[in-house]
PDB file of N, CA and C in Angstrom:
ATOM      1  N   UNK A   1       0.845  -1.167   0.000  1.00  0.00           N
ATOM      2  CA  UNK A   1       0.000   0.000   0.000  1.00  0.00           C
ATOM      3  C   UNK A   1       0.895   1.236   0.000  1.00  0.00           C
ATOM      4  N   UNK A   2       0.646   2.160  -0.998  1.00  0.00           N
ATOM      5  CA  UNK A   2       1.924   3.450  -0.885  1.00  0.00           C
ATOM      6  C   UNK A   2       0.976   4.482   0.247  1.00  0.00           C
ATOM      7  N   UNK A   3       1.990   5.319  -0.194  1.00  0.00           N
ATOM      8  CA  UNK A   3       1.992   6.453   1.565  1.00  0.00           C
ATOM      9  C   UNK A   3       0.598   7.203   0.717  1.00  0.00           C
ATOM     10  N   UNK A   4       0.539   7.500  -0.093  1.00  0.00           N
ATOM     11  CA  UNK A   4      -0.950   8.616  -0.710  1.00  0.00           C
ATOM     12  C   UNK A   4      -1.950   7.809   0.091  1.00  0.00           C
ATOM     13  N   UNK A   5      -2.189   6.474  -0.509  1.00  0.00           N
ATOM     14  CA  UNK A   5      -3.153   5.636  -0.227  1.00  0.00           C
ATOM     15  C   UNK A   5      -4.132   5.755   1.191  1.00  0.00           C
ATOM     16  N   UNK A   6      -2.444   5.346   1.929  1.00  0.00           N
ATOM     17  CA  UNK A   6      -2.638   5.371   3.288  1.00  0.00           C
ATOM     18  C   UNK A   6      -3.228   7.012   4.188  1.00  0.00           C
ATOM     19  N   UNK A   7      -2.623   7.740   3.580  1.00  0.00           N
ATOM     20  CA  UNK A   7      -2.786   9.116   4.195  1.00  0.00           C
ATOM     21  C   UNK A   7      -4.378   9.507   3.457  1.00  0.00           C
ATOM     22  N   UNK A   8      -4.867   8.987   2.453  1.00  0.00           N
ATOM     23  CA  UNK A   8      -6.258   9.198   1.806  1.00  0.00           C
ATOM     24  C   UNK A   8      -7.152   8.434   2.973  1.00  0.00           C
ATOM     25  N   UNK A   9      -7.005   7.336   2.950  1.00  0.00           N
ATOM     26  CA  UNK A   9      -7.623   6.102   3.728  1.00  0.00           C
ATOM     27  C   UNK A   9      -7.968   7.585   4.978  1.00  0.00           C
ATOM     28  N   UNK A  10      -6.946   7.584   5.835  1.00  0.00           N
ATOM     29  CA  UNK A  10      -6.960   7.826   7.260  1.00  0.00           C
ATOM     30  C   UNK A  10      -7.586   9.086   7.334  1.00  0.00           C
ATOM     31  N   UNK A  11      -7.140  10.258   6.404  1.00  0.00           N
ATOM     32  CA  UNK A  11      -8.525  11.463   6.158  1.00  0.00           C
ATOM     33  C   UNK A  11      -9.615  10.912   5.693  1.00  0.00           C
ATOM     34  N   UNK A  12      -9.833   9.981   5.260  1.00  0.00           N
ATOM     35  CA  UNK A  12     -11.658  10.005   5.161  1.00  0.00           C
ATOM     36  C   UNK A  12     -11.925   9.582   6.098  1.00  0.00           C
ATOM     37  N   UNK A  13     -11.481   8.954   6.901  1.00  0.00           N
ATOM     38  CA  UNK A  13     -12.129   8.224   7.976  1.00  0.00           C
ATOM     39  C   UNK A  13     -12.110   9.191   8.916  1.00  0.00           C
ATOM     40  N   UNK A  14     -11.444   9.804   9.527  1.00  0.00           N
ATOM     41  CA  UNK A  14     -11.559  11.148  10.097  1.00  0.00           C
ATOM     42  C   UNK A  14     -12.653  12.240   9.643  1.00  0.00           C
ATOM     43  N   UNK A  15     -12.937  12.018   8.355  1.00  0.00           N
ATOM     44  CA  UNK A  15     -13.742  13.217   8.215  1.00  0.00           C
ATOM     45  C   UNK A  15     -14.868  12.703   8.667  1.00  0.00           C
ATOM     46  N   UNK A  16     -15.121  11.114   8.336  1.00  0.00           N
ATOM     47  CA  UNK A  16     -16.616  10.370   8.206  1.00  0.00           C
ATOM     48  C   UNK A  16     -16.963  10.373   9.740  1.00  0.00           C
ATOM     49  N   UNK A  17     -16.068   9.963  10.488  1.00  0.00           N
ATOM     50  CA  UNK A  17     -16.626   9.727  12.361  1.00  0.00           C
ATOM     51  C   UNK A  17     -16.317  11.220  12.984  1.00  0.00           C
ATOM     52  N   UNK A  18     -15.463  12.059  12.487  1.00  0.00           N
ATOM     53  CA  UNK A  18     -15.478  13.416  12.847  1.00  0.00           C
ATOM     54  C   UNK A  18     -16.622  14.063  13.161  1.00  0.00           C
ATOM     55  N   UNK A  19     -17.512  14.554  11.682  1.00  0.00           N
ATOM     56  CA  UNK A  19     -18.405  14.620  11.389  1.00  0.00           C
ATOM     57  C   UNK A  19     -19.788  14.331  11.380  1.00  0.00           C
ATOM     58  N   UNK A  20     -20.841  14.973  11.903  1.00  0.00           N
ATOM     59  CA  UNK A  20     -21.998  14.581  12.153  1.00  0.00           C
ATOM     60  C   UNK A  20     -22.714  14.646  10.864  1.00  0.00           C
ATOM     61  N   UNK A  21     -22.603  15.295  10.248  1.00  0.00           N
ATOM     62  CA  UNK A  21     -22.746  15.520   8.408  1.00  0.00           C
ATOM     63  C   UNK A  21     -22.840  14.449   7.835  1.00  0.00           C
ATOM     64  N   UNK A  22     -22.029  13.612   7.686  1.00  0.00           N
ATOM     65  CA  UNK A  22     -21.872  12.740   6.771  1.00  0.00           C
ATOM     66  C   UNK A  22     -22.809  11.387   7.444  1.00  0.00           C
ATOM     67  N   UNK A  23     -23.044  11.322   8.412  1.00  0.00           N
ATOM     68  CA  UNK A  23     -23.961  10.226   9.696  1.00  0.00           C
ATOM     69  C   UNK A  23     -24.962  10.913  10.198  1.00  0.00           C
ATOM     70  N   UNK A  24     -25.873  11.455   9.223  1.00  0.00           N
ATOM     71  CA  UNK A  24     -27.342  11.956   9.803  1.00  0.00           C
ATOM     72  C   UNK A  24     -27.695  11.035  10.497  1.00  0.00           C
ATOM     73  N   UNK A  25     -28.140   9.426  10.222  1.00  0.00           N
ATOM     74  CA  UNK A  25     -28.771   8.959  10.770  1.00  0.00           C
ATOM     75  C   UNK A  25     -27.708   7.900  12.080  1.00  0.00           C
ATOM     76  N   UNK A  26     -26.986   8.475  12.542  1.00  0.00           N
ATOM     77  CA  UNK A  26     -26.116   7.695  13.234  1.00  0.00           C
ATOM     78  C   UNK A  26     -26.783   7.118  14.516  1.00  0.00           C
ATOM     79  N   UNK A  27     -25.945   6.233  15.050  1.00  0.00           N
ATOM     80  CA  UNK A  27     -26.589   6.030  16.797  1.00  0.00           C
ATOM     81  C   UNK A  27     -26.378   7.482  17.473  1.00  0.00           C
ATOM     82  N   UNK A  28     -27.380   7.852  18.462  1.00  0.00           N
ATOM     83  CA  UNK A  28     -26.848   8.574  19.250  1.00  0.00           C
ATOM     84  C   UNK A  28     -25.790   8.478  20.477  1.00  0.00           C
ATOM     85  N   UNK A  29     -25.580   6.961  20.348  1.00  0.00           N
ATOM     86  CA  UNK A  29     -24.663   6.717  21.214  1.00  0.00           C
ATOM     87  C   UNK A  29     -23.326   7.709  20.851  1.00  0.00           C
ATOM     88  N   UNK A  30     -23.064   7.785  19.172  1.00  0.00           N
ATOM     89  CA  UNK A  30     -21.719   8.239  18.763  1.00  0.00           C
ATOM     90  C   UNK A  30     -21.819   9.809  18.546  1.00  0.00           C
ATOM     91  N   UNK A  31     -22.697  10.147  19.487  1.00  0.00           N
ATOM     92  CA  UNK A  31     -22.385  11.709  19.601  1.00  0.00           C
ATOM     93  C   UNK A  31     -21.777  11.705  21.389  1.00  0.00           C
ATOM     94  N   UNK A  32     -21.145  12.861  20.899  1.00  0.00           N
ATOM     95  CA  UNK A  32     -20.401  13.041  22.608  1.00  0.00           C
ATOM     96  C   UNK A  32     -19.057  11.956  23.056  1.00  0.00           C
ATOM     97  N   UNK A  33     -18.733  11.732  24.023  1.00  0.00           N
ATOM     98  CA  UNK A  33     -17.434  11.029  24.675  1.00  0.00           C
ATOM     99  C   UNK A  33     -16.834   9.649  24.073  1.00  0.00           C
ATOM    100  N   UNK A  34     -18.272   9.275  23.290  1.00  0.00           N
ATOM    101  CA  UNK A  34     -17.508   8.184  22.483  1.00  0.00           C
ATOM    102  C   UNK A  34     -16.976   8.304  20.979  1.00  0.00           C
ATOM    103  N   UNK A  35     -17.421   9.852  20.375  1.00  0.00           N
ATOM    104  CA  UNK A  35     -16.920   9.709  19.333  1.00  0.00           C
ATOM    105  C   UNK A  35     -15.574  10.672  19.742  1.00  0.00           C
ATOM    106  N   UNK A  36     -15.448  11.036  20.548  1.00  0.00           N
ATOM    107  CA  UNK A  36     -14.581  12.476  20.772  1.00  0.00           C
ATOM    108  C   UNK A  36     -13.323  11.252  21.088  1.00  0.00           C
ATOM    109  N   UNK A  37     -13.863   9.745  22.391  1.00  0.00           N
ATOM    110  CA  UNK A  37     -12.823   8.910  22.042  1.00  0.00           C
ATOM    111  C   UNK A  37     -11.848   8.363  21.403  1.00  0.00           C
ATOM    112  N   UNK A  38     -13.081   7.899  20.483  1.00  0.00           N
ATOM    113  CA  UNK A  38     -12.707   7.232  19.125  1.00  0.00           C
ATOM    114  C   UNK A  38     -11.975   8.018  18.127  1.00  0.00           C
ATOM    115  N   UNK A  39     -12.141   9.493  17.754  1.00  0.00           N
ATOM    116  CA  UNK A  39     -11.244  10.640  17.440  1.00  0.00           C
ATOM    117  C   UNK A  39      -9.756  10.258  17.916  1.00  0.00           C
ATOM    118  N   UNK A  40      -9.616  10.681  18.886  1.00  0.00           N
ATOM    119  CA  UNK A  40      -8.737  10.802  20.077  1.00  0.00           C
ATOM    120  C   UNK A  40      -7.486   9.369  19.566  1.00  0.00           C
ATOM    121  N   UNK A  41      -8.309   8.404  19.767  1.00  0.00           N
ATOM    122  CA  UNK A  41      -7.506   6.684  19.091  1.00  0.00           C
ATOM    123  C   UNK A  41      -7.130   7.435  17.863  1.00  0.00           C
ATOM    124  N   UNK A  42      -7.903   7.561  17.103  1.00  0.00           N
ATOM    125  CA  UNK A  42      -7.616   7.336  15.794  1.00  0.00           C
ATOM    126  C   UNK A  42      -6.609   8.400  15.522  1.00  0.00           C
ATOM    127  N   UNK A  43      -6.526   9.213  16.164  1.00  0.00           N
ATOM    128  CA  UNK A  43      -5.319  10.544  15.721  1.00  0.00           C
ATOM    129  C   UNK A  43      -4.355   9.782  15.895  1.00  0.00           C
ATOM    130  N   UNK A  44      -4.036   9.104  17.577  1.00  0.00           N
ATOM    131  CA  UNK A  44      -2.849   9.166  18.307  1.00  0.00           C
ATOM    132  C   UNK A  44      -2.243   7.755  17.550  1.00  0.00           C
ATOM    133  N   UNK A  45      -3.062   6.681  16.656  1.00  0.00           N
ATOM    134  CA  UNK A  45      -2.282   5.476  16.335  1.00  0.00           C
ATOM    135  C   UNK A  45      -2.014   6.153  14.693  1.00  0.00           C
ATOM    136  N   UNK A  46      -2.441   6.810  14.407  1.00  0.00           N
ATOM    137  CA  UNK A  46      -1.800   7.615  12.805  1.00  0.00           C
ATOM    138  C   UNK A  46      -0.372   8.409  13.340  1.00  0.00           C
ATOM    139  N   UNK A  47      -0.449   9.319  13.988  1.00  0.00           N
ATOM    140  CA  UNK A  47       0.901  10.168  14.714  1.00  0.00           C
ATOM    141  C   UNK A  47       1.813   8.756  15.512  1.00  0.00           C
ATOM    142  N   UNK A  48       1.232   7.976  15.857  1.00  0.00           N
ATOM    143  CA  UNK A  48       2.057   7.247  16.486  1.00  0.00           C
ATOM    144  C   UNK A  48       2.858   5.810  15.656  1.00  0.00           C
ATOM    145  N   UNK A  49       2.559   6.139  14.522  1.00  0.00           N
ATOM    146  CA  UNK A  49       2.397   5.073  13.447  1.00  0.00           C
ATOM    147  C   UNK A  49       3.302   5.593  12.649  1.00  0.00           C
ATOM    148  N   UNK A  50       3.171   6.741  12.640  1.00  0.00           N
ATOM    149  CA  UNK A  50       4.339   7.581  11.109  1.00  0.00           C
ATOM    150  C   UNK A  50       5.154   7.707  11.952  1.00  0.00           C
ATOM    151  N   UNK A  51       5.804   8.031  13.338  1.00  0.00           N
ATOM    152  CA  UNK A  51       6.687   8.349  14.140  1.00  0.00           C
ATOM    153  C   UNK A  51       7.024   6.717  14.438  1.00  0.00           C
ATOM    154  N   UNK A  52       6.685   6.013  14.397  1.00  0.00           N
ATOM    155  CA  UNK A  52       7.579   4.199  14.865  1.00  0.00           C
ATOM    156  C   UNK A  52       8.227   3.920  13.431  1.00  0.00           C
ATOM    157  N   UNK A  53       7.464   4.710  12.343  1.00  0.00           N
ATOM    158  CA  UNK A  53       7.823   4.125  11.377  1.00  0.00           C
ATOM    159  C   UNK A  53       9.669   5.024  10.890  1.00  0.00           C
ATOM    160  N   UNK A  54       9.514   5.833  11.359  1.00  0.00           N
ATOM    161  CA  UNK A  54      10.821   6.889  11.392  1.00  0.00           C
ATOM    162  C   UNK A  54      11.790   6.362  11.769  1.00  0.00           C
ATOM    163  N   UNK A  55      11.325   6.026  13.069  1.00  0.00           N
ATOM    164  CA  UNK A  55      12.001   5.430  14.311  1.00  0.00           C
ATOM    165  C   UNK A  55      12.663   3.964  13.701  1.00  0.00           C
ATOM    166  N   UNK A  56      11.802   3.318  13.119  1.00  0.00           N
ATOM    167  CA  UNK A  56      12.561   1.586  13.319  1.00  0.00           C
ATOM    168  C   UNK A  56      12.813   1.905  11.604  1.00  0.00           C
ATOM    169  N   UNK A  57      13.030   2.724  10.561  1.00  0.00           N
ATOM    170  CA  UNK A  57      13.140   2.698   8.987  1.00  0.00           C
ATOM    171  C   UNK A  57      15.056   3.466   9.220  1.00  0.00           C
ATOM    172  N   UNK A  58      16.007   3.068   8.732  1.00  0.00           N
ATOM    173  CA  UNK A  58      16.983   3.146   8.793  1.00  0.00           C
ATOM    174  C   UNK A  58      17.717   4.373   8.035  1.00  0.00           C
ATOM    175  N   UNK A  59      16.460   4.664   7.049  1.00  0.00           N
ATOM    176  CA  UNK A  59      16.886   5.948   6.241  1.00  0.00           C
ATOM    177  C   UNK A  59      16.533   7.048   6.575  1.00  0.00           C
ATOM    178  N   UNK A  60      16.569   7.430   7.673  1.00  0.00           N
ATOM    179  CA  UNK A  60      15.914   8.864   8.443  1.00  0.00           C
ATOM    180  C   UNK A  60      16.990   9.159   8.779  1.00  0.00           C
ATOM    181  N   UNK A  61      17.365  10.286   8.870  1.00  0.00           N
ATOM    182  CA  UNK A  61      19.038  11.552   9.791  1.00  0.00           C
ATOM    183  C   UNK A  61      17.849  11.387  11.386  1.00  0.00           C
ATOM    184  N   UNK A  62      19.379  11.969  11.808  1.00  0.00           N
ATOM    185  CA  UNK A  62      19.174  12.231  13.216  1.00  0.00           C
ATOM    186  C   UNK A  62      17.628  13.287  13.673  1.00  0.00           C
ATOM    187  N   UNK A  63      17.897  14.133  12.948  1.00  0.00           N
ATOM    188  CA  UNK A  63      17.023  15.323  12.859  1.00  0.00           C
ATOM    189  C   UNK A  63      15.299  14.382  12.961  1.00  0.00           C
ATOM    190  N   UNK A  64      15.217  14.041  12.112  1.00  0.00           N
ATOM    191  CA  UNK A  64      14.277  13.208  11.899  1.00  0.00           C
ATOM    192  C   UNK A  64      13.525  12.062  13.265  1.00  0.00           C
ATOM    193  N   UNK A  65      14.333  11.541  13.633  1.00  0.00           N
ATOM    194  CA  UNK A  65      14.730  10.562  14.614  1.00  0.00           C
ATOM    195  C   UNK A  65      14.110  11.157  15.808  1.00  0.00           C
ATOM    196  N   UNK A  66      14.714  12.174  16.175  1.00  0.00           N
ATOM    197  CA  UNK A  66      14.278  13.135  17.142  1.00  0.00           C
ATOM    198  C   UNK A  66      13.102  13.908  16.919  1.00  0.00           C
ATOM    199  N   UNK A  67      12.728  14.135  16.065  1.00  0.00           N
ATOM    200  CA  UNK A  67      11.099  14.311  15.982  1.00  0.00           C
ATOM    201  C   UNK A  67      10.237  13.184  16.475  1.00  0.00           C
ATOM    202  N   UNK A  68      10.313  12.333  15.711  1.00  0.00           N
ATOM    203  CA  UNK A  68       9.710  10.832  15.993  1.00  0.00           C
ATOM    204  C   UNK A  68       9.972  10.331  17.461  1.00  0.00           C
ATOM    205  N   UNK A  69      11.018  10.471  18.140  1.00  0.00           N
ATOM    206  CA  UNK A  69      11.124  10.134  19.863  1.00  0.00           C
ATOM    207  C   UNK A  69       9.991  11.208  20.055  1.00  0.00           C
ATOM    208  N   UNK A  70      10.154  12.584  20.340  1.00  0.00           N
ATOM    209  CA  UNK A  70       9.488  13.674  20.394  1.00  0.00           C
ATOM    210  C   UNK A  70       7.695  13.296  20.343  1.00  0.00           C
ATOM    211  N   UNK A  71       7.526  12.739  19.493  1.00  0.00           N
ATOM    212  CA  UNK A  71       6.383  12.785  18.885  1.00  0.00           C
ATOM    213  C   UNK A  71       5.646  11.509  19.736  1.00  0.00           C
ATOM    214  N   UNK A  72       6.781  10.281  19.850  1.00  0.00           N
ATOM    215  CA  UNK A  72       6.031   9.276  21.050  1.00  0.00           C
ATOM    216  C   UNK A  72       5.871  10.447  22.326  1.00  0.00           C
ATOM    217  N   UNK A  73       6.516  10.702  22.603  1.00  0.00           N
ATOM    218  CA  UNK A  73       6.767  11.426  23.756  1.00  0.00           C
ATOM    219  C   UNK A  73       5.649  11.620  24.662  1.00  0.00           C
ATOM    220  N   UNK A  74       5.052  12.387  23.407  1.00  0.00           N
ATOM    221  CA  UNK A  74       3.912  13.819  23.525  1.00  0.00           C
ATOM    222  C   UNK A  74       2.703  13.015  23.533  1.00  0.00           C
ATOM    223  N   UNK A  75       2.631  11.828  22.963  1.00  0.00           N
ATOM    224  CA  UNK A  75       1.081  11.124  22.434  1.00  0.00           C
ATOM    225  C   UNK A  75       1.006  10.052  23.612  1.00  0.00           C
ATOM    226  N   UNK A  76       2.471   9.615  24.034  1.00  0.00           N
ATOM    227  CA  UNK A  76       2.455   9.003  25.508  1.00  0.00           C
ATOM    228  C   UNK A  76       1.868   9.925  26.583  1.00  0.00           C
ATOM    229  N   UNK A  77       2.777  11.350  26.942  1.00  0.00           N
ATOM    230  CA  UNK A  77       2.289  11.719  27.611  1.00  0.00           C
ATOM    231  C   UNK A  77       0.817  12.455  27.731  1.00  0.00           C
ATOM    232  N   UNK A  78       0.362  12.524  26.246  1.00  0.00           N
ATOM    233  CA  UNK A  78      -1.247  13.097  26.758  1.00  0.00           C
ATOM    234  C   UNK A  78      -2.215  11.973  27.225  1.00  0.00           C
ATOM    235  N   UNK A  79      -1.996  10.354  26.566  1.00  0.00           N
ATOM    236  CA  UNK A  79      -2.423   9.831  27.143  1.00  0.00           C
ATOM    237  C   UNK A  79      -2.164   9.433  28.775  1.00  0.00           C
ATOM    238  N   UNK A  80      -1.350   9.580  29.510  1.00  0.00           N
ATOM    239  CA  UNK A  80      -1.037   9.369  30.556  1.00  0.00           C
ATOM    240  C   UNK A  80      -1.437  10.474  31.768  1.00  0.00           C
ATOM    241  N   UNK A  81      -2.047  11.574  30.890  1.00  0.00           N
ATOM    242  CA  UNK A  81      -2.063  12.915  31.949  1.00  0.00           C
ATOM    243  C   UNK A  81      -3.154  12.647  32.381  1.00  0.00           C
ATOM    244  N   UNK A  82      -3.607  13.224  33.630  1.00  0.00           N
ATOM    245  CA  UNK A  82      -5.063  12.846  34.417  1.00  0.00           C
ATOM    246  C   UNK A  82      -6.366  13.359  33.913  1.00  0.00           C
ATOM    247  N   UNK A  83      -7.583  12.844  33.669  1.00  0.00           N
ATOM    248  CA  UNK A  83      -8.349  13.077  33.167  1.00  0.00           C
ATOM    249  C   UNK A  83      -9.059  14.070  34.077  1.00  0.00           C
ATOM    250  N   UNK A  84      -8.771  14.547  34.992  1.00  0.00           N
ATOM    251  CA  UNK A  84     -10.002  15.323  35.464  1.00  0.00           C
ATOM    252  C   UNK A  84      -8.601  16.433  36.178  1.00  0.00           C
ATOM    253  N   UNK A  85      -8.691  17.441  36.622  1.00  0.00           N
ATOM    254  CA  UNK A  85      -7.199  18.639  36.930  1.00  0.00           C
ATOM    255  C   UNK A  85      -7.783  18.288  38.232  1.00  0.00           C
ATOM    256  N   UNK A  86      -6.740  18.420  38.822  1.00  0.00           N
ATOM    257  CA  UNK A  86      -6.225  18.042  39.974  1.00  0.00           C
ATOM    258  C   UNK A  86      -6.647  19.263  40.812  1.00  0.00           C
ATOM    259  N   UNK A  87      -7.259  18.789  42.420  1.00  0.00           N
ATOM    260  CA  UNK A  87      -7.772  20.312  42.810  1.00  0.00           C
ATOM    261  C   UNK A  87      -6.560  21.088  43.248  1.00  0.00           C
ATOM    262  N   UNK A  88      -6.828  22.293  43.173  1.00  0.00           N
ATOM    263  CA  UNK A  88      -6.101  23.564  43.407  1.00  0.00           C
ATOM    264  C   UNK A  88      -5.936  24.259  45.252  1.00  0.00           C
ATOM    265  N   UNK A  89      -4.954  24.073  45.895  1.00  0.00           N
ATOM    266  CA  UNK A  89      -4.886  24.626  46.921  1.00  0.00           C
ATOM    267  C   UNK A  89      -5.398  26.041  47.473  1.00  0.00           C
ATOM    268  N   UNK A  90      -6.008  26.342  48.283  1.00  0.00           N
ATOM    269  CA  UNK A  90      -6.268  27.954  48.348  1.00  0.00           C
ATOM    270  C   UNK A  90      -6.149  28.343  48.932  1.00  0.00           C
TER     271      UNK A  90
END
């Protein structure tokens, strides 16, 4: 499968569950926290997918390399940050 393909594939599908437009008649289950979820997956295994692929492909410079650590980094740490803010002392 070449890289157009793939990068076509993964914007439509984003636009299609993004979008309430295109799913007039959807469940209402997939409005609210489960599609904002399912968003959420689907970004972080595309960003996290082109960045492993950097990472373990032998023809990338350093420069490169370090984006891709960078880029786990960031998609690790948003998943890992606490879902609700932490209360505030006063």
């Amino acid at each position: 499968m070449s890289t157009v393909t793939l990068v076509i594939f993964i914007a439509s599908a984003m636009m299609l569950f993004g979008t309430s437009n295109f799913l007039p008649n959807a469940d209402p289950a997939m409005n609210g926290p489960l599609r904002r979820l399912l968003m959420q997956a689907v970004v972080s295994l595309a960003v996290l997918g082109a960045a492993l692929f950097i990472i373990l492909t032998h023809g990338f410079g350093p420069d490169s390399k370090r984006w891709a650590y960078g880029t786990v980094g960031m998609v690790v740490g948003y998943w890992l940050k606490p879902s609700s803010p932490l209360p505030q002392k006063q």
